[in-house]
N, C-alpha and C. Protein backbone atom coordinates (compact mmCIF):
# COMPACT_ATOMS: atom_id res chain seq x y z
N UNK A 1 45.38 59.63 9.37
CA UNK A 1 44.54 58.45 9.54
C UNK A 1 43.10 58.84 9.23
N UNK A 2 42.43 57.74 8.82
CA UNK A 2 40.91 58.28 8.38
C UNK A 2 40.04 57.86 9.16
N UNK A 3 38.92 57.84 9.41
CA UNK A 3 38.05 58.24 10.48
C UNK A 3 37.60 56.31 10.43
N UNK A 4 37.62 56.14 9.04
CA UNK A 4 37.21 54.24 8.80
C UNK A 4 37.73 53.81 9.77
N UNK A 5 39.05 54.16 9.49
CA UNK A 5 40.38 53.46 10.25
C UNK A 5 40.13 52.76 11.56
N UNK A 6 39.65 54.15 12.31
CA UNK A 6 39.58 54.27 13.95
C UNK A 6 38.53 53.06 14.01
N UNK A 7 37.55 53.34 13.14
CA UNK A 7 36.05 52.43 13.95
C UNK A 7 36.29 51.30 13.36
N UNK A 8 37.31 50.99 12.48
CA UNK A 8 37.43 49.38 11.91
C UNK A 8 38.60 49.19 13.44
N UNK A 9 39.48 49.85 13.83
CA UNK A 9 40.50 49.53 14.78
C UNK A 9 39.92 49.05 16.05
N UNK A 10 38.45 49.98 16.18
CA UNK A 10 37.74 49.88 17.45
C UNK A 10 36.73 48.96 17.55
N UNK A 11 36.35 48.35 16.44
CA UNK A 11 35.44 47.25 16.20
C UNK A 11 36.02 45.77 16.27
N UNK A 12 37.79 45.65 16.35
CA UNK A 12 38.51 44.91 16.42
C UNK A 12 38.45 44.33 17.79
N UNK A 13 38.12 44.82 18.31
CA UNK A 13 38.04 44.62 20.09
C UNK A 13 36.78 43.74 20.58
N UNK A 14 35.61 44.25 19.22
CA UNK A 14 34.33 43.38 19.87
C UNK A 14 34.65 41.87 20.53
N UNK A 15 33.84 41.98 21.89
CA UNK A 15 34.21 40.61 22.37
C UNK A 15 35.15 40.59 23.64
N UNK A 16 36.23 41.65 23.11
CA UNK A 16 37.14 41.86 24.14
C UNK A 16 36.73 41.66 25.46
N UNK A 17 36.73 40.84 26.94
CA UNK A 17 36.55 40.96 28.26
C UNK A 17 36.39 42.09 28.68
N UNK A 18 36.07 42.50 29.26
CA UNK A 18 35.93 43.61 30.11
C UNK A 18 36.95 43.41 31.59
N UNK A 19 38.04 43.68 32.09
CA UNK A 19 39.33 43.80 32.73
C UNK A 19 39.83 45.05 33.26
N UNK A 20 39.05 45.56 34.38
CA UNK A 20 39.83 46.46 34.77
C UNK A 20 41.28 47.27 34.54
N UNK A 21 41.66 47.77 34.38
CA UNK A 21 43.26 48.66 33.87
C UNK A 21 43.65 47.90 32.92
N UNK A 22 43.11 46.51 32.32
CA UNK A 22 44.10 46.04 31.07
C UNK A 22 43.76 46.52 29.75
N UNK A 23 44.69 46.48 28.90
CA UNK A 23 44.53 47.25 27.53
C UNK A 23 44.85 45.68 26.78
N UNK A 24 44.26 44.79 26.59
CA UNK A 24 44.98 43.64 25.62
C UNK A 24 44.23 43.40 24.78
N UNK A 25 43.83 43.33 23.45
CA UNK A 25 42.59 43.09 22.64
C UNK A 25 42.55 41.45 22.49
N UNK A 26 41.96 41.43 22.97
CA UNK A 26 41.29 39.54 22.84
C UNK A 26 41.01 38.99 24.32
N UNK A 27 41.92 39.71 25.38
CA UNK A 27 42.20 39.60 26.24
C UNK A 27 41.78 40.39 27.52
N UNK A 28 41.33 40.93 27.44
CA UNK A 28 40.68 42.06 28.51
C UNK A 28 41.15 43.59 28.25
N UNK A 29 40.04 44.47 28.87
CA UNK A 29 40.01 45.80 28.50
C UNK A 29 39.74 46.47 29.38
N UNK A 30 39.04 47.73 29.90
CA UNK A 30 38.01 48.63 30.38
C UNK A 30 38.23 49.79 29.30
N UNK A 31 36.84 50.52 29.22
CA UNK A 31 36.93 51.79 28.65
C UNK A 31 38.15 52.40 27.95
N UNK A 32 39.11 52.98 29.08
CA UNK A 32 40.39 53.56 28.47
C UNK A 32 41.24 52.48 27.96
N UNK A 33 41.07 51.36 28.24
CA UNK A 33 42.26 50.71 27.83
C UNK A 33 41.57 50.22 26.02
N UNK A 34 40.36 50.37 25.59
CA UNK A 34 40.30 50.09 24.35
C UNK A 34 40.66 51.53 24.11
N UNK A 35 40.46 52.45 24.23
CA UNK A 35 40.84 53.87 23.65
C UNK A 35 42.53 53.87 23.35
N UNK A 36 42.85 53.55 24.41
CA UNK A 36 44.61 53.23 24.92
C UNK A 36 45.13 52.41 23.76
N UNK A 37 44.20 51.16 23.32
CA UNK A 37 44.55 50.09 22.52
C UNK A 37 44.55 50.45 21.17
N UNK A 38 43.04 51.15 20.51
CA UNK A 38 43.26 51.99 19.56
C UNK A 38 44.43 52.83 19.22
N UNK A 39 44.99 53.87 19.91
CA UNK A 39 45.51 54.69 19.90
C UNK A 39 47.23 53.88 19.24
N UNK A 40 47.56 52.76 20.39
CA UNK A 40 48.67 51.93 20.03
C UNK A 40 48.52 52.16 18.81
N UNK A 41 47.54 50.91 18.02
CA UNK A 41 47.28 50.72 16.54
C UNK A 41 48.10 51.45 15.78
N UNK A 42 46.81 52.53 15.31
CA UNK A 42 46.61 54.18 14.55
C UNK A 42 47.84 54.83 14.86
N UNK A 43 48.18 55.46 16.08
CA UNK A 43 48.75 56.61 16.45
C UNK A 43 50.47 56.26 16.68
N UNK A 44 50.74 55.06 17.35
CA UNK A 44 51.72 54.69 18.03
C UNK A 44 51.71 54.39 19.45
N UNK A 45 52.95 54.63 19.82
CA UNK A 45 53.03 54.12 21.55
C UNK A 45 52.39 55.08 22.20
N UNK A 46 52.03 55.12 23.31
CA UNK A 46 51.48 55.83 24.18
C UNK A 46 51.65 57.02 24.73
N UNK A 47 51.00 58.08 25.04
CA UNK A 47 52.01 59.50 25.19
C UNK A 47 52.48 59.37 26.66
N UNK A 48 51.89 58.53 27.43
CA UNK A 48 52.19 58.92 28.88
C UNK A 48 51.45 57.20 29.81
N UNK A 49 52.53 56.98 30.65
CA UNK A 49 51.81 56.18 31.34
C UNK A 49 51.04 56.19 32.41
N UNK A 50 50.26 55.31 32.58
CA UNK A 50 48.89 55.56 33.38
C UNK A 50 49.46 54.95 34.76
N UNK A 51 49.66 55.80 35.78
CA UNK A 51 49.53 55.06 37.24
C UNK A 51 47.84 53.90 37.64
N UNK A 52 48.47 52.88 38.53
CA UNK A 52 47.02 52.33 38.69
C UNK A 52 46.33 52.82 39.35
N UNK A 53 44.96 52.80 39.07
CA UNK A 53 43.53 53.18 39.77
C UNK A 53 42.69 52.37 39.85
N UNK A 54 41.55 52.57 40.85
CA UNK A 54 41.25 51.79 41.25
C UNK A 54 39.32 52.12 40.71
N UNK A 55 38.56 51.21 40.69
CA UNK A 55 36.82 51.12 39.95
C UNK A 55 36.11 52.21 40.25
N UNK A 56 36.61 53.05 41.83
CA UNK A 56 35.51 54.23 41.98
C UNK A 56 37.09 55.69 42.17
N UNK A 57 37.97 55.50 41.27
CA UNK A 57 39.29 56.22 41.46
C UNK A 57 38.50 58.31 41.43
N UNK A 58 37.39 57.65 40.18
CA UNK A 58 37.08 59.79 39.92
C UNK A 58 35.61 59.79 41.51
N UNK A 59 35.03 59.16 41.64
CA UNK A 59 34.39 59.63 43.15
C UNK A 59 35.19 59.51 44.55
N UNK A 60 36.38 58.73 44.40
CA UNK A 60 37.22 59.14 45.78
C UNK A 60 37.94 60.87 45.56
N UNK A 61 38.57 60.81 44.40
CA UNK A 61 39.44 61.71 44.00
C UNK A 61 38.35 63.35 43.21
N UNK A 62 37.52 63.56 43.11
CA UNK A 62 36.75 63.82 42.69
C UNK A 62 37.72 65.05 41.66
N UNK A 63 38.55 64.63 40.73
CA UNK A 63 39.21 65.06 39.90
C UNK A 63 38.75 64.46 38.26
N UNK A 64 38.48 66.01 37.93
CA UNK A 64 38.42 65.36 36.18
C UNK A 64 39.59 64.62 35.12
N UNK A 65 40.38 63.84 35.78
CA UNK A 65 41.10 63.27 35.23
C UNK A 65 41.31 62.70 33.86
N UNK A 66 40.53 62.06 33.69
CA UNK A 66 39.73 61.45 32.61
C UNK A 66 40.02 62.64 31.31
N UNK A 67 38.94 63.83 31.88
CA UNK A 67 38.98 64.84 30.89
C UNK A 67 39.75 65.43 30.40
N UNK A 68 41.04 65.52 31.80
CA UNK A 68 42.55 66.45 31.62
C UNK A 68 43.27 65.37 30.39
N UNK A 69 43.09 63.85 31.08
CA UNK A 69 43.96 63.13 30.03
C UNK A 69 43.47 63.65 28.46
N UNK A 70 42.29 63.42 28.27
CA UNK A 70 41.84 63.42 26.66
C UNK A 70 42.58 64.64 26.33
N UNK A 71 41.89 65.68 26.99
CA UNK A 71 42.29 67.13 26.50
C UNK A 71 43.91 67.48 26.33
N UNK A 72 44.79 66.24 27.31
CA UNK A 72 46.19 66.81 26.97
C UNK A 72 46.32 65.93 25.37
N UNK A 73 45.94 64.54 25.07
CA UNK A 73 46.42 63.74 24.27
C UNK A 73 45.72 63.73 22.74
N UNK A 74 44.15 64.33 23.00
CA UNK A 74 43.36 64.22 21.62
C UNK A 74 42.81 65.81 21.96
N UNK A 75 42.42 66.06 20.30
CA UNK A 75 41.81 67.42 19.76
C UNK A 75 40.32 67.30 20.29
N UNK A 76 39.79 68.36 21.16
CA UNK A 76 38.24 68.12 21.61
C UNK A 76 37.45 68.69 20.29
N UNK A 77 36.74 68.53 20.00
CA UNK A 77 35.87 68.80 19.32
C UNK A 77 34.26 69.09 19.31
N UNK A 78 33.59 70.17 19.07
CA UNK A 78 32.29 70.24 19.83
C UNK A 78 31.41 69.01 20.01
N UNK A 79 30.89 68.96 21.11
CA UNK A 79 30.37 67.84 21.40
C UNK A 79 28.94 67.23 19.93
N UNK A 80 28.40 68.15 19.77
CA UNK A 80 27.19 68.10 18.83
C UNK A 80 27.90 67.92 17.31
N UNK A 81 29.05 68.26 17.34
CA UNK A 81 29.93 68.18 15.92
C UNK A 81 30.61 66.50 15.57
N UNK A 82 30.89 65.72 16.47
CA UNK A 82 31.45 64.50 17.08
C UNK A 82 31.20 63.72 15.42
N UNK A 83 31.97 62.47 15.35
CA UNK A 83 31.78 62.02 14.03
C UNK A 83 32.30 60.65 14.18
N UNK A 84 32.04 59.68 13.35
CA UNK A 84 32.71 58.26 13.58
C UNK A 84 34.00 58.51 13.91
N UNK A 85 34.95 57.37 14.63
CA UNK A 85 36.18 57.52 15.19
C UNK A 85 36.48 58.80 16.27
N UNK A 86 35.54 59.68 16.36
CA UNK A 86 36.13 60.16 17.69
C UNK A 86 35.40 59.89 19.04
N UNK A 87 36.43 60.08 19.75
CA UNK A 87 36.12 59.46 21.65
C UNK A 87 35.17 60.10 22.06
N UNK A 88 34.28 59.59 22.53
CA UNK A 88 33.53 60.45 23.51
C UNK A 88 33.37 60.05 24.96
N UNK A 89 33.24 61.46 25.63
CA UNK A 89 33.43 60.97 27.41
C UNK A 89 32.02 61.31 28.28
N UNK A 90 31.93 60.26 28.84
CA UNK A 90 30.89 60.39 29.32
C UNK A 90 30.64 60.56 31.19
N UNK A 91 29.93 61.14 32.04
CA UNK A 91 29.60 61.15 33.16
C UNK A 91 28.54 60.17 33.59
N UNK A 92 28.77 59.76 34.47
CA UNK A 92 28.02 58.44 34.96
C UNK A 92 26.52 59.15 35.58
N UNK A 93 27.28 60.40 36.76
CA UNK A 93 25.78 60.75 37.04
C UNK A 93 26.08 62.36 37.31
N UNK A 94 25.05 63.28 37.95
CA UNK A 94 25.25 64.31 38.01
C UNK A 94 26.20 64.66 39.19
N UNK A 95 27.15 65.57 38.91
CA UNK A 95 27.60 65.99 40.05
C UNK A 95 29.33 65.21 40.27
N UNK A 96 29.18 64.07 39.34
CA UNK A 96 30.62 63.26 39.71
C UNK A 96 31.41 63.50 38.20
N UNK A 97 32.80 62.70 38.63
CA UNK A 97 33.83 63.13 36.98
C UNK A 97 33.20 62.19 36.32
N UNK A 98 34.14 62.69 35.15
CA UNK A 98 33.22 61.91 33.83
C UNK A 98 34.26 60.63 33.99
N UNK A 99 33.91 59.53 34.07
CA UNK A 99 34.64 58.27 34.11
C UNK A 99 34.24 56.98 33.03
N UNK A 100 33.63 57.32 31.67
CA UNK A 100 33.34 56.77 31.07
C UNK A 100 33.90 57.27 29.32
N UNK A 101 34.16 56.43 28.55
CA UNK A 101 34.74 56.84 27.52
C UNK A 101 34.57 55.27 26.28
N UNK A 102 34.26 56.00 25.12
CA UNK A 102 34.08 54.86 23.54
C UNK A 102 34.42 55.54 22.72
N UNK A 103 34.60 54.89 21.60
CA UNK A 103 34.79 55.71 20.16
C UNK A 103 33.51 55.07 19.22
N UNK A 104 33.17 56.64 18.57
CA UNK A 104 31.51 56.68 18.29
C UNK A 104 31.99 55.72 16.93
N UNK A 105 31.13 55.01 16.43
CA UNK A 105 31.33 53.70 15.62
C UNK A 105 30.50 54.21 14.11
N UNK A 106 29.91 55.28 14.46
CA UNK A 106 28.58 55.73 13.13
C UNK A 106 27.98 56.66 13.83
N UNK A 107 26.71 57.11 12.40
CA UNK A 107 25.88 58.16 13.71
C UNK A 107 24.76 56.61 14.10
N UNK A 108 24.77 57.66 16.04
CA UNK A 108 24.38 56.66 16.40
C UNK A 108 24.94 56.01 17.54
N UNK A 109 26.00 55.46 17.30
CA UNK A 109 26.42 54.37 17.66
C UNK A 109 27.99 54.27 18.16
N UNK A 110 28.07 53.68 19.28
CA UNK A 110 29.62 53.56 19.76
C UNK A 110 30.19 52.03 20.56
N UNK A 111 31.67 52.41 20.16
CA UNK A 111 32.15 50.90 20.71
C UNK A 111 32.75 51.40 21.87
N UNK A 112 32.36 50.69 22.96
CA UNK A 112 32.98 50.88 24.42
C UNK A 112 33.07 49.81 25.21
N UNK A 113 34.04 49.83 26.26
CA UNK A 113 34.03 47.91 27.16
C UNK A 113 33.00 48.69 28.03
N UNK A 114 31.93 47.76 28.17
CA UNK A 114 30.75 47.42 28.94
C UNK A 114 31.11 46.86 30.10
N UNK A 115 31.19 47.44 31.70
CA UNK A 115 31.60 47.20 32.56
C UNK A 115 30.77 45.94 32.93
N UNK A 116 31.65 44.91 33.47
CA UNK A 116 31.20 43.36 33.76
C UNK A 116 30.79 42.83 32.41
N UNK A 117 31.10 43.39 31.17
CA UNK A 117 30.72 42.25 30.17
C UNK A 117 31.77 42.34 29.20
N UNK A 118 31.67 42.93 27.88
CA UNK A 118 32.90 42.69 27.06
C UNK A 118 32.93 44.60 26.37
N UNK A 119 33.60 44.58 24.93
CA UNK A 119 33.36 45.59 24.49
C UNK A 119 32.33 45.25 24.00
N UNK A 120 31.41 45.78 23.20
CA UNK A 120 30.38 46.07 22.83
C UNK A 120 30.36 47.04 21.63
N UNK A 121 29.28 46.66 21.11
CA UNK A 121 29.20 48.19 20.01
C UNK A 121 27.47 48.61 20.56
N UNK A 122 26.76 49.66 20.87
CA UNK A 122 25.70 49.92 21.20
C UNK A 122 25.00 51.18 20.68
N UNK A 123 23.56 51.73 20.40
CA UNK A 123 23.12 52.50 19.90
C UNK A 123 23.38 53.60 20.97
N UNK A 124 23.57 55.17 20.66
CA UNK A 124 23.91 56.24 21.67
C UNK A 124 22.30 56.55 21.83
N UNK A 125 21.57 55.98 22.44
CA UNK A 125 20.27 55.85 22.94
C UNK A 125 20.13 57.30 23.57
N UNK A 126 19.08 57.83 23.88
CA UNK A 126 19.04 59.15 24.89
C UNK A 126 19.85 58.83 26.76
N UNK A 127 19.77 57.82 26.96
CA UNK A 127 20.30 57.32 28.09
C UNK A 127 21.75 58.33 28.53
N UNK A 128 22.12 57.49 27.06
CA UNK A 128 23.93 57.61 27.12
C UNK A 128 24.26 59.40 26.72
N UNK A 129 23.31 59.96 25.53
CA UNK A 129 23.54 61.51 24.90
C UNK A 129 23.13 62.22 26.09
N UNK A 130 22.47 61.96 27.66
CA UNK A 130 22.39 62.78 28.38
C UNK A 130 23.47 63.12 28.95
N UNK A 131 24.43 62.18 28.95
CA UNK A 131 26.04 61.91 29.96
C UNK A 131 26.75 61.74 28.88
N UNK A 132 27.06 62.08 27.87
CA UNK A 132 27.95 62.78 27.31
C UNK A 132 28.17 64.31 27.46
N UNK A 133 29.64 64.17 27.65
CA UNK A 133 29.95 65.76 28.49
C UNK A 133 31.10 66.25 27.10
N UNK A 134 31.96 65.63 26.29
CA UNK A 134 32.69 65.79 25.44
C UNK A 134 33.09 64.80 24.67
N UNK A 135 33.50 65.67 23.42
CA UNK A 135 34.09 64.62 22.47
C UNK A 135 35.18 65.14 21.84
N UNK A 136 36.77 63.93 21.39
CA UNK A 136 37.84 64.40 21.44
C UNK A 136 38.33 63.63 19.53
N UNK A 137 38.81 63.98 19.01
CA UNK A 137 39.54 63.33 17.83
C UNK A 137 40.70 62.97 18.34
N UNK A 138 41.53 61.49 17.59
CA UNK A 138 42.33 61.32 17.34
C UNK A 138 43.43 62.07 16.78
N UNK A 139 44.77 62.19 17.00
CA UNK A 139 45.67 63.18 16.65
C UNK A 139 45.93 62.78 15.26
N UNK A 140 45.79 63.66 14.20
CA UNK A 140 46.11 63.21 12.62
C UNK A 140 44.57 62.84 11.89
N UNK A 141 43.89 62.85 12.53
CA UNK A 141 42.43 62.29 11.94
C UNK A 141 42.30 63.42 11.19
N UNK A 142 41.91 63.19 9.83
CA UNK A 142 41.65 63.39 8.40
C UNK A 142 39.57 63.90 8.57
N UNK A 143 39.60 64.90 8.83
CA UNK A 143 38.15 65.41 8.67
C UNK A 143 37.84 65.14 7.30
């Protein structure tokens, strides 16, 4: 798969609701579930299913979950190396798991569901490049 692919797959979503645990494109999302939704697309079915969790699941559990998933399912890749179509994960604040995740859209720029609003596509402002902790490729992505 080519790297277009991913960010035309992930740009498909703009608009998408923002929906806690749902993965439906038109229909509601959060974070993983557009990653989840992508992945359908591109990759196929899913490698593993997700038990439910709940809005503050990585500060009760204070487990990198998030990170274990990527790292079992996508290729990490140095964070400073990162390129359109691959995921990047982000930490909300210091000290907690990383519970945030988009696929970078350009340099620049990434599509992610925007909690309480929809997906979004947004500039990776200094805000967001401080809480980025990693970045993962798609399995088969064509460097």
């Amino acid at each position: 798969m080519r790297r277009d692919e991913i960010v035309v797959a992930a740009r498909g979503w703009l608009g998408t609701p923002y929906r806690h645990q749902a993965s439906r494109k038109g229909a509601g999302c959060d974070c993983l579930g557009l990653v989840r939704g992508v992945w359908r697309e591109l990759v196929g079915p899913e490698p593993a299913r997700l038990p439910p969790y709940t809005p503050d699941w990585a500060e009760v559990t204070g487990e990198e979950m998030l990170l274990a998933a990527a790292g079992a399912h996508l290729r990490e890749v140095p964070l400073g190396e990162a390129q359109a179509g691959d995921v990047m994960v982000f930490r909300m604040a210091t000290g907690v798991p990383a519970k945030h995740c988009g696929v970078l859209s350009g340099e620049g720029a990434l599509v992610h569901a925007y909690w309480g609003r929809a997906v979004v596509e947004t500039r990776l402002v200094p805000w967001w490049r401080r809480r980025a902790v990693a970045a993962f490729a798609f399995p088969g992505v064509e460097d």
